[in-house]
Protein backbone atom coordinates (compact mmCIF):
# COMPACT_ATOMS: atom_id res chain seq x y z
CA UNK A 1 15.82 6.12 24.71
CA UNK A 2 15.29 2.99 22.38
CA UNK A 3 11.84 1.41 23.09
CA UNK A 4 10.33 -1.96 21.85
CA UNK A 5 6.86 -3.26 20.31
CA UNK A 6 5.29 -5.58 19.06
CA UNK A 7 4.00 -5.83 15.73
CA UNK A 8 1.66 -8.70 14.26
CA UNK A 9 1.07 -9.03 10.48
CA UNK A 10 -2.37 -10.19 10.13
CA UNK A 11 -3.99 -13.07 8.38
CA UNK A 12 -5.12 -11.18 5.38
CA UNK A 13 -1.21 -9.61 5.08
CA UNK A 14 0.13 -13.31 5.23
CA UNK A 15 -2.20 -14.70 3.15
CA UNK A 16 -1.56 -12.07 0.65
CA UNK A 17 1.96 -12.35 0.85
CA UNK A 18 3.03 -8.71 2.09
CA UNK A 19 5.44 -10.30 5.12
CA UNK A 20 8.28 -8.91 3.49
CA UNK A 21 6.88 -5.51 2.17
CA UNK A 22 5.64 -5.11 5.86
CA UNK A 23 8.68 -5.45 7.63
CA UNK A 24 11.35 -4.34 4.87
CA UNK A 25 9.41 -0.93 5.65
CA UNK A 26 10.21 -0.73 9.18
CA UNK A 27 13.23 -2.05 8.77
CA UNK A 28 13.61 1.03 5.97
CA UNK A 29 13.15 3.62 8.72
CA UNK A 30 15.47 2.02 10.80
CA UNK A 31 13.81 -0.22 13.14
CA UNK A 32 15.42 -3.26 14.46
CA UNK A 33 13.84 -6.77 13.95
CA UNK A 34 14.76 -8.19 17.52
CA UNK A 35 12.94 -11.23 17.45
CA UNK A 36 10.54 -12.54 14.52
CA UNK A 37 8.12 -16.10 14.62
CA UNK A 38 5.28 -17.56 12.33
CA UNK A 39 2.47 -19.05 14.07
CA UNK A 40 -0.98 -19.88 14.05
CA UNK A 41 -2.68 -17.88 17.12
CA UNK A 42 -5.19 -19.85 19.80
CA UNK A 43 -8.00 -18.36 20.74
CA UNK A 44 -6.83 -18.66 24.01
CA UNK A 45 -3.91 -16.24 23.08
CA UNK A 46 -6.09 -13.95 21.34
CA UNK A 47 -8.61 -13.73 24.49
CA UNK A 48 -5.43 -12.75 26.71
CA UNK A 49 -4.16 -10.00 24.51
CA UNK A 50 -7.46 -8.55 23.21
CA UNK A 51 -9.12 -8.96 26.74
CA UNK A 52 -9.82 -5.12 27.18
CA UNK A 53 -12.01 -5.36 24.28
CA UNK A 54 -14.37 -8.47 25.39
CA UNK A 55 -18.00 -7.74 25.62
CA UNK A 56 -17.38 -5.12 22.47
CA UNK A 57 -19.29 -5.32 19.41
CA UNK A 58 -16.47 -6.17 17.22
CA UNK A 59 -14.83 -8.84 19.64
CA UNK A 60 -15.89 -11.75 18.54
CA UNK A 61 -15.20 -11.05 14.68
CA UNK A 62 -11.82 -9.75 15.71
CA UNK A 63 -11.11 -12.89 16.96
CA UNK A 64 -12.79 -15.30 14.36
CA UNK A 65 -10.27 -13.06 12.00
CA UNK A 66 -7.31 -13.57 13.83
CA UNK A 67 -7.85 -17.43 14.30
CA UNK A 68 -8.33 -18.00 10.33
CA UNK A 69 -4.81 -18.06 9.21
CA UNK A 70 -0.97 -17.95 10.87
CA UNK A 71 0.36 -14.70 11.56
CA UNK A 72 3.83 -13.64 12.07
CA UNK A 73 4.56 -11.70 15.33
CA UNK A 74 7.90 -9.37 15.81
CA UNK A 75 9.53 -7.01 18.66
CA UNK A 76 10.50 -3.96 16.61
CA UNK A 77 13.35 -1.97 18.50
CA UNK A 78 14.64 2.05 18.22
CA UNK A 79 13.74 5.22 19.07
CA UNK A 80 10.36 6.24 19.66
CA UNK A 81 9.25 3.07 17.71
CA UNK A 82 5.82 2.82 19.28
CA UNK A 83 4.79 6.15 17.80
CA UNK A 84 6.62 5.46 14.87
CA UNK A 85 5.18 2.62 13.82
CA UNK A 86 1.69 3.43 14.62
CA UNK A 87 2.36 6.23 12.25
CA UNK A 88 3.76 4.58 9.62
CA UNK A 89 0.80 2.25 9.48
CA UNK A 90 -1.78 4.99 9.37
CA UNK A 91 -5.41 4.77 10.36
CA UNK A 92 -7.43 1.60 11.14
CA UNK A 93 -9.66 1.61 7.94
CA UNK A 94 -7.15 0.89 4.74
CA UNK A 95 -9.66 2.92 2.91
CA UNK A 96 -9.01 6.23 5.15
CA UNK A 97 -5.16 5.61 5.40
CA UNK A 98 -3.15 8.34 4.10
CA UNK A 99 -1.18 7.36 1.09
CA UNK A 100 2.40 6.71 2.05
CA UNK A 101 1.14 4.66 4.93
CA UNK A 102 1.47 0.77 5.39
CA UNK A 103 -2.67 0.84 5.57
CA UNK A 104 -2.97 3.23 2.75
CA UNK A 105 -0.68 1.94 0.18
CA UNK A 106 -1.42 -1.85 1.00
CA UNK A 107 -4.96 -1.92 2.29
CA UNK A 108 -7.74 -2.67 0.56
CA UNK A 109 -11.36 -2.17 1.59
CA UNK A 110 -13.21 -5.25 2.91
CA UNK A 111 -16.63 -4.05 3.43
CA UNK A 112 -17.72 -4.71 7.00
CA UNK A 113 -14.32 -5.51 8.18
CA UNK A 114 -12.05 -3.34 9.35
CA UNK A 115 -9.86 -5.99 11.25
CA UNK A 116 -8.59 -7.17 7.63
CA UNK A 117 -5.65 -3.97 8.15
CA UNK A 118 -3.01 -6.10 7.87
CA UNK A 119 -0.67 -5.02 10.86
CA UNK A 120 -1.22 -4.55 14.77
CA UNK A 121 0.58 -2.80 16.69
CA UNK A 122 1.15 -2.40 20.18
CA UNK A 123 -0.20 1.40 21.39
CA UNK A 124 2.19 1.90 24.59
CA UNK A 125 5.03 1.08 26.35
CA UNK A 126 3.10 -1.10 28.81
CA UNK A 127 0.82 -2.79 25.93
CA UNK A 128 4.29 -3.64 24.23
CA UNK A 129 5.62 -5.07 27.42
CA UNK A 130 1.91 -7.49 28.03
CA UNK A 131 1.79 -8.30 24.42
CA UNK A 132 5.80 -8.70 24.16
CA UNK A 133 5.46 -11.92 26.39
CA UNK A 134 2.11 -13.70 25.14
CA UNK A 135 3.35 -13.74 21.75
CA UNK A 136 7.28 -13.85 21.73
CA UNK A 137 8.23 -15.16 25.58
């Protein structure tokens, strides 16, 4: 059964011009690009779809990070895509990622932030759905 997510390429992907790299992966694997906008996020938007995390330590920064440059958002479509892509970006911290991930081959290690990964993506069909319409409605 084909499933959709969303994916957002980060400030610190944008900035360093890995857009394409990013999504000619998933495209690679055979992931459909279903929908796919630039755009500078609020931090209104970013309160909605990080709102599970408020009141957490690394809210705040999270946020500060994802206001401080555009990012480009995309609904990724095929089978089993949710756990696909999550794998194929590896683990949070670049510096951890297996090689042969998104994280580990394009990562780099920022100190004190692990928010600078370069890609989110959603972790379930029900995140995919909430996140699906505050970025791409």
């Amino acid at each position: 059964m084909s499933e959709r997510t969303l994916i957002l390429v980060k400030p610190d992907g944008v900035e360093r011009g890995l857009i394409g790299q990013i999504l000619s992966r998933f495209e690679s694997k055979g992931y459909t690009i279903e929908k796919l906008k630039m755009l500078q996020p609020t931090k209104e938007l970013l309160a909605q779809h990080y709102a599970e995390h408020e009141g957490k330590p690394f809210y705040q920064p999270l946020v500060d990070f994802m206001v401080s440059g555009p990012v480009v958002a995309a609904v990724l479509s095929g089978e089993r895509v949710i756990e696909g892509v999550r794998s194929m970006l590896g683990t949070s911290d670049p510096t951890l990622a297996a090689p042969g991930t998104i994280r580990g081959d394009l990562g780099r290690d920022w100190g004190d932030s692990v928010q600078k990964n370069l890609v989110h993506a959603s972790d379930s069909p029900a995140s995919a759905k909430r996140e699906i319409a505050l970025w791409l409605a």
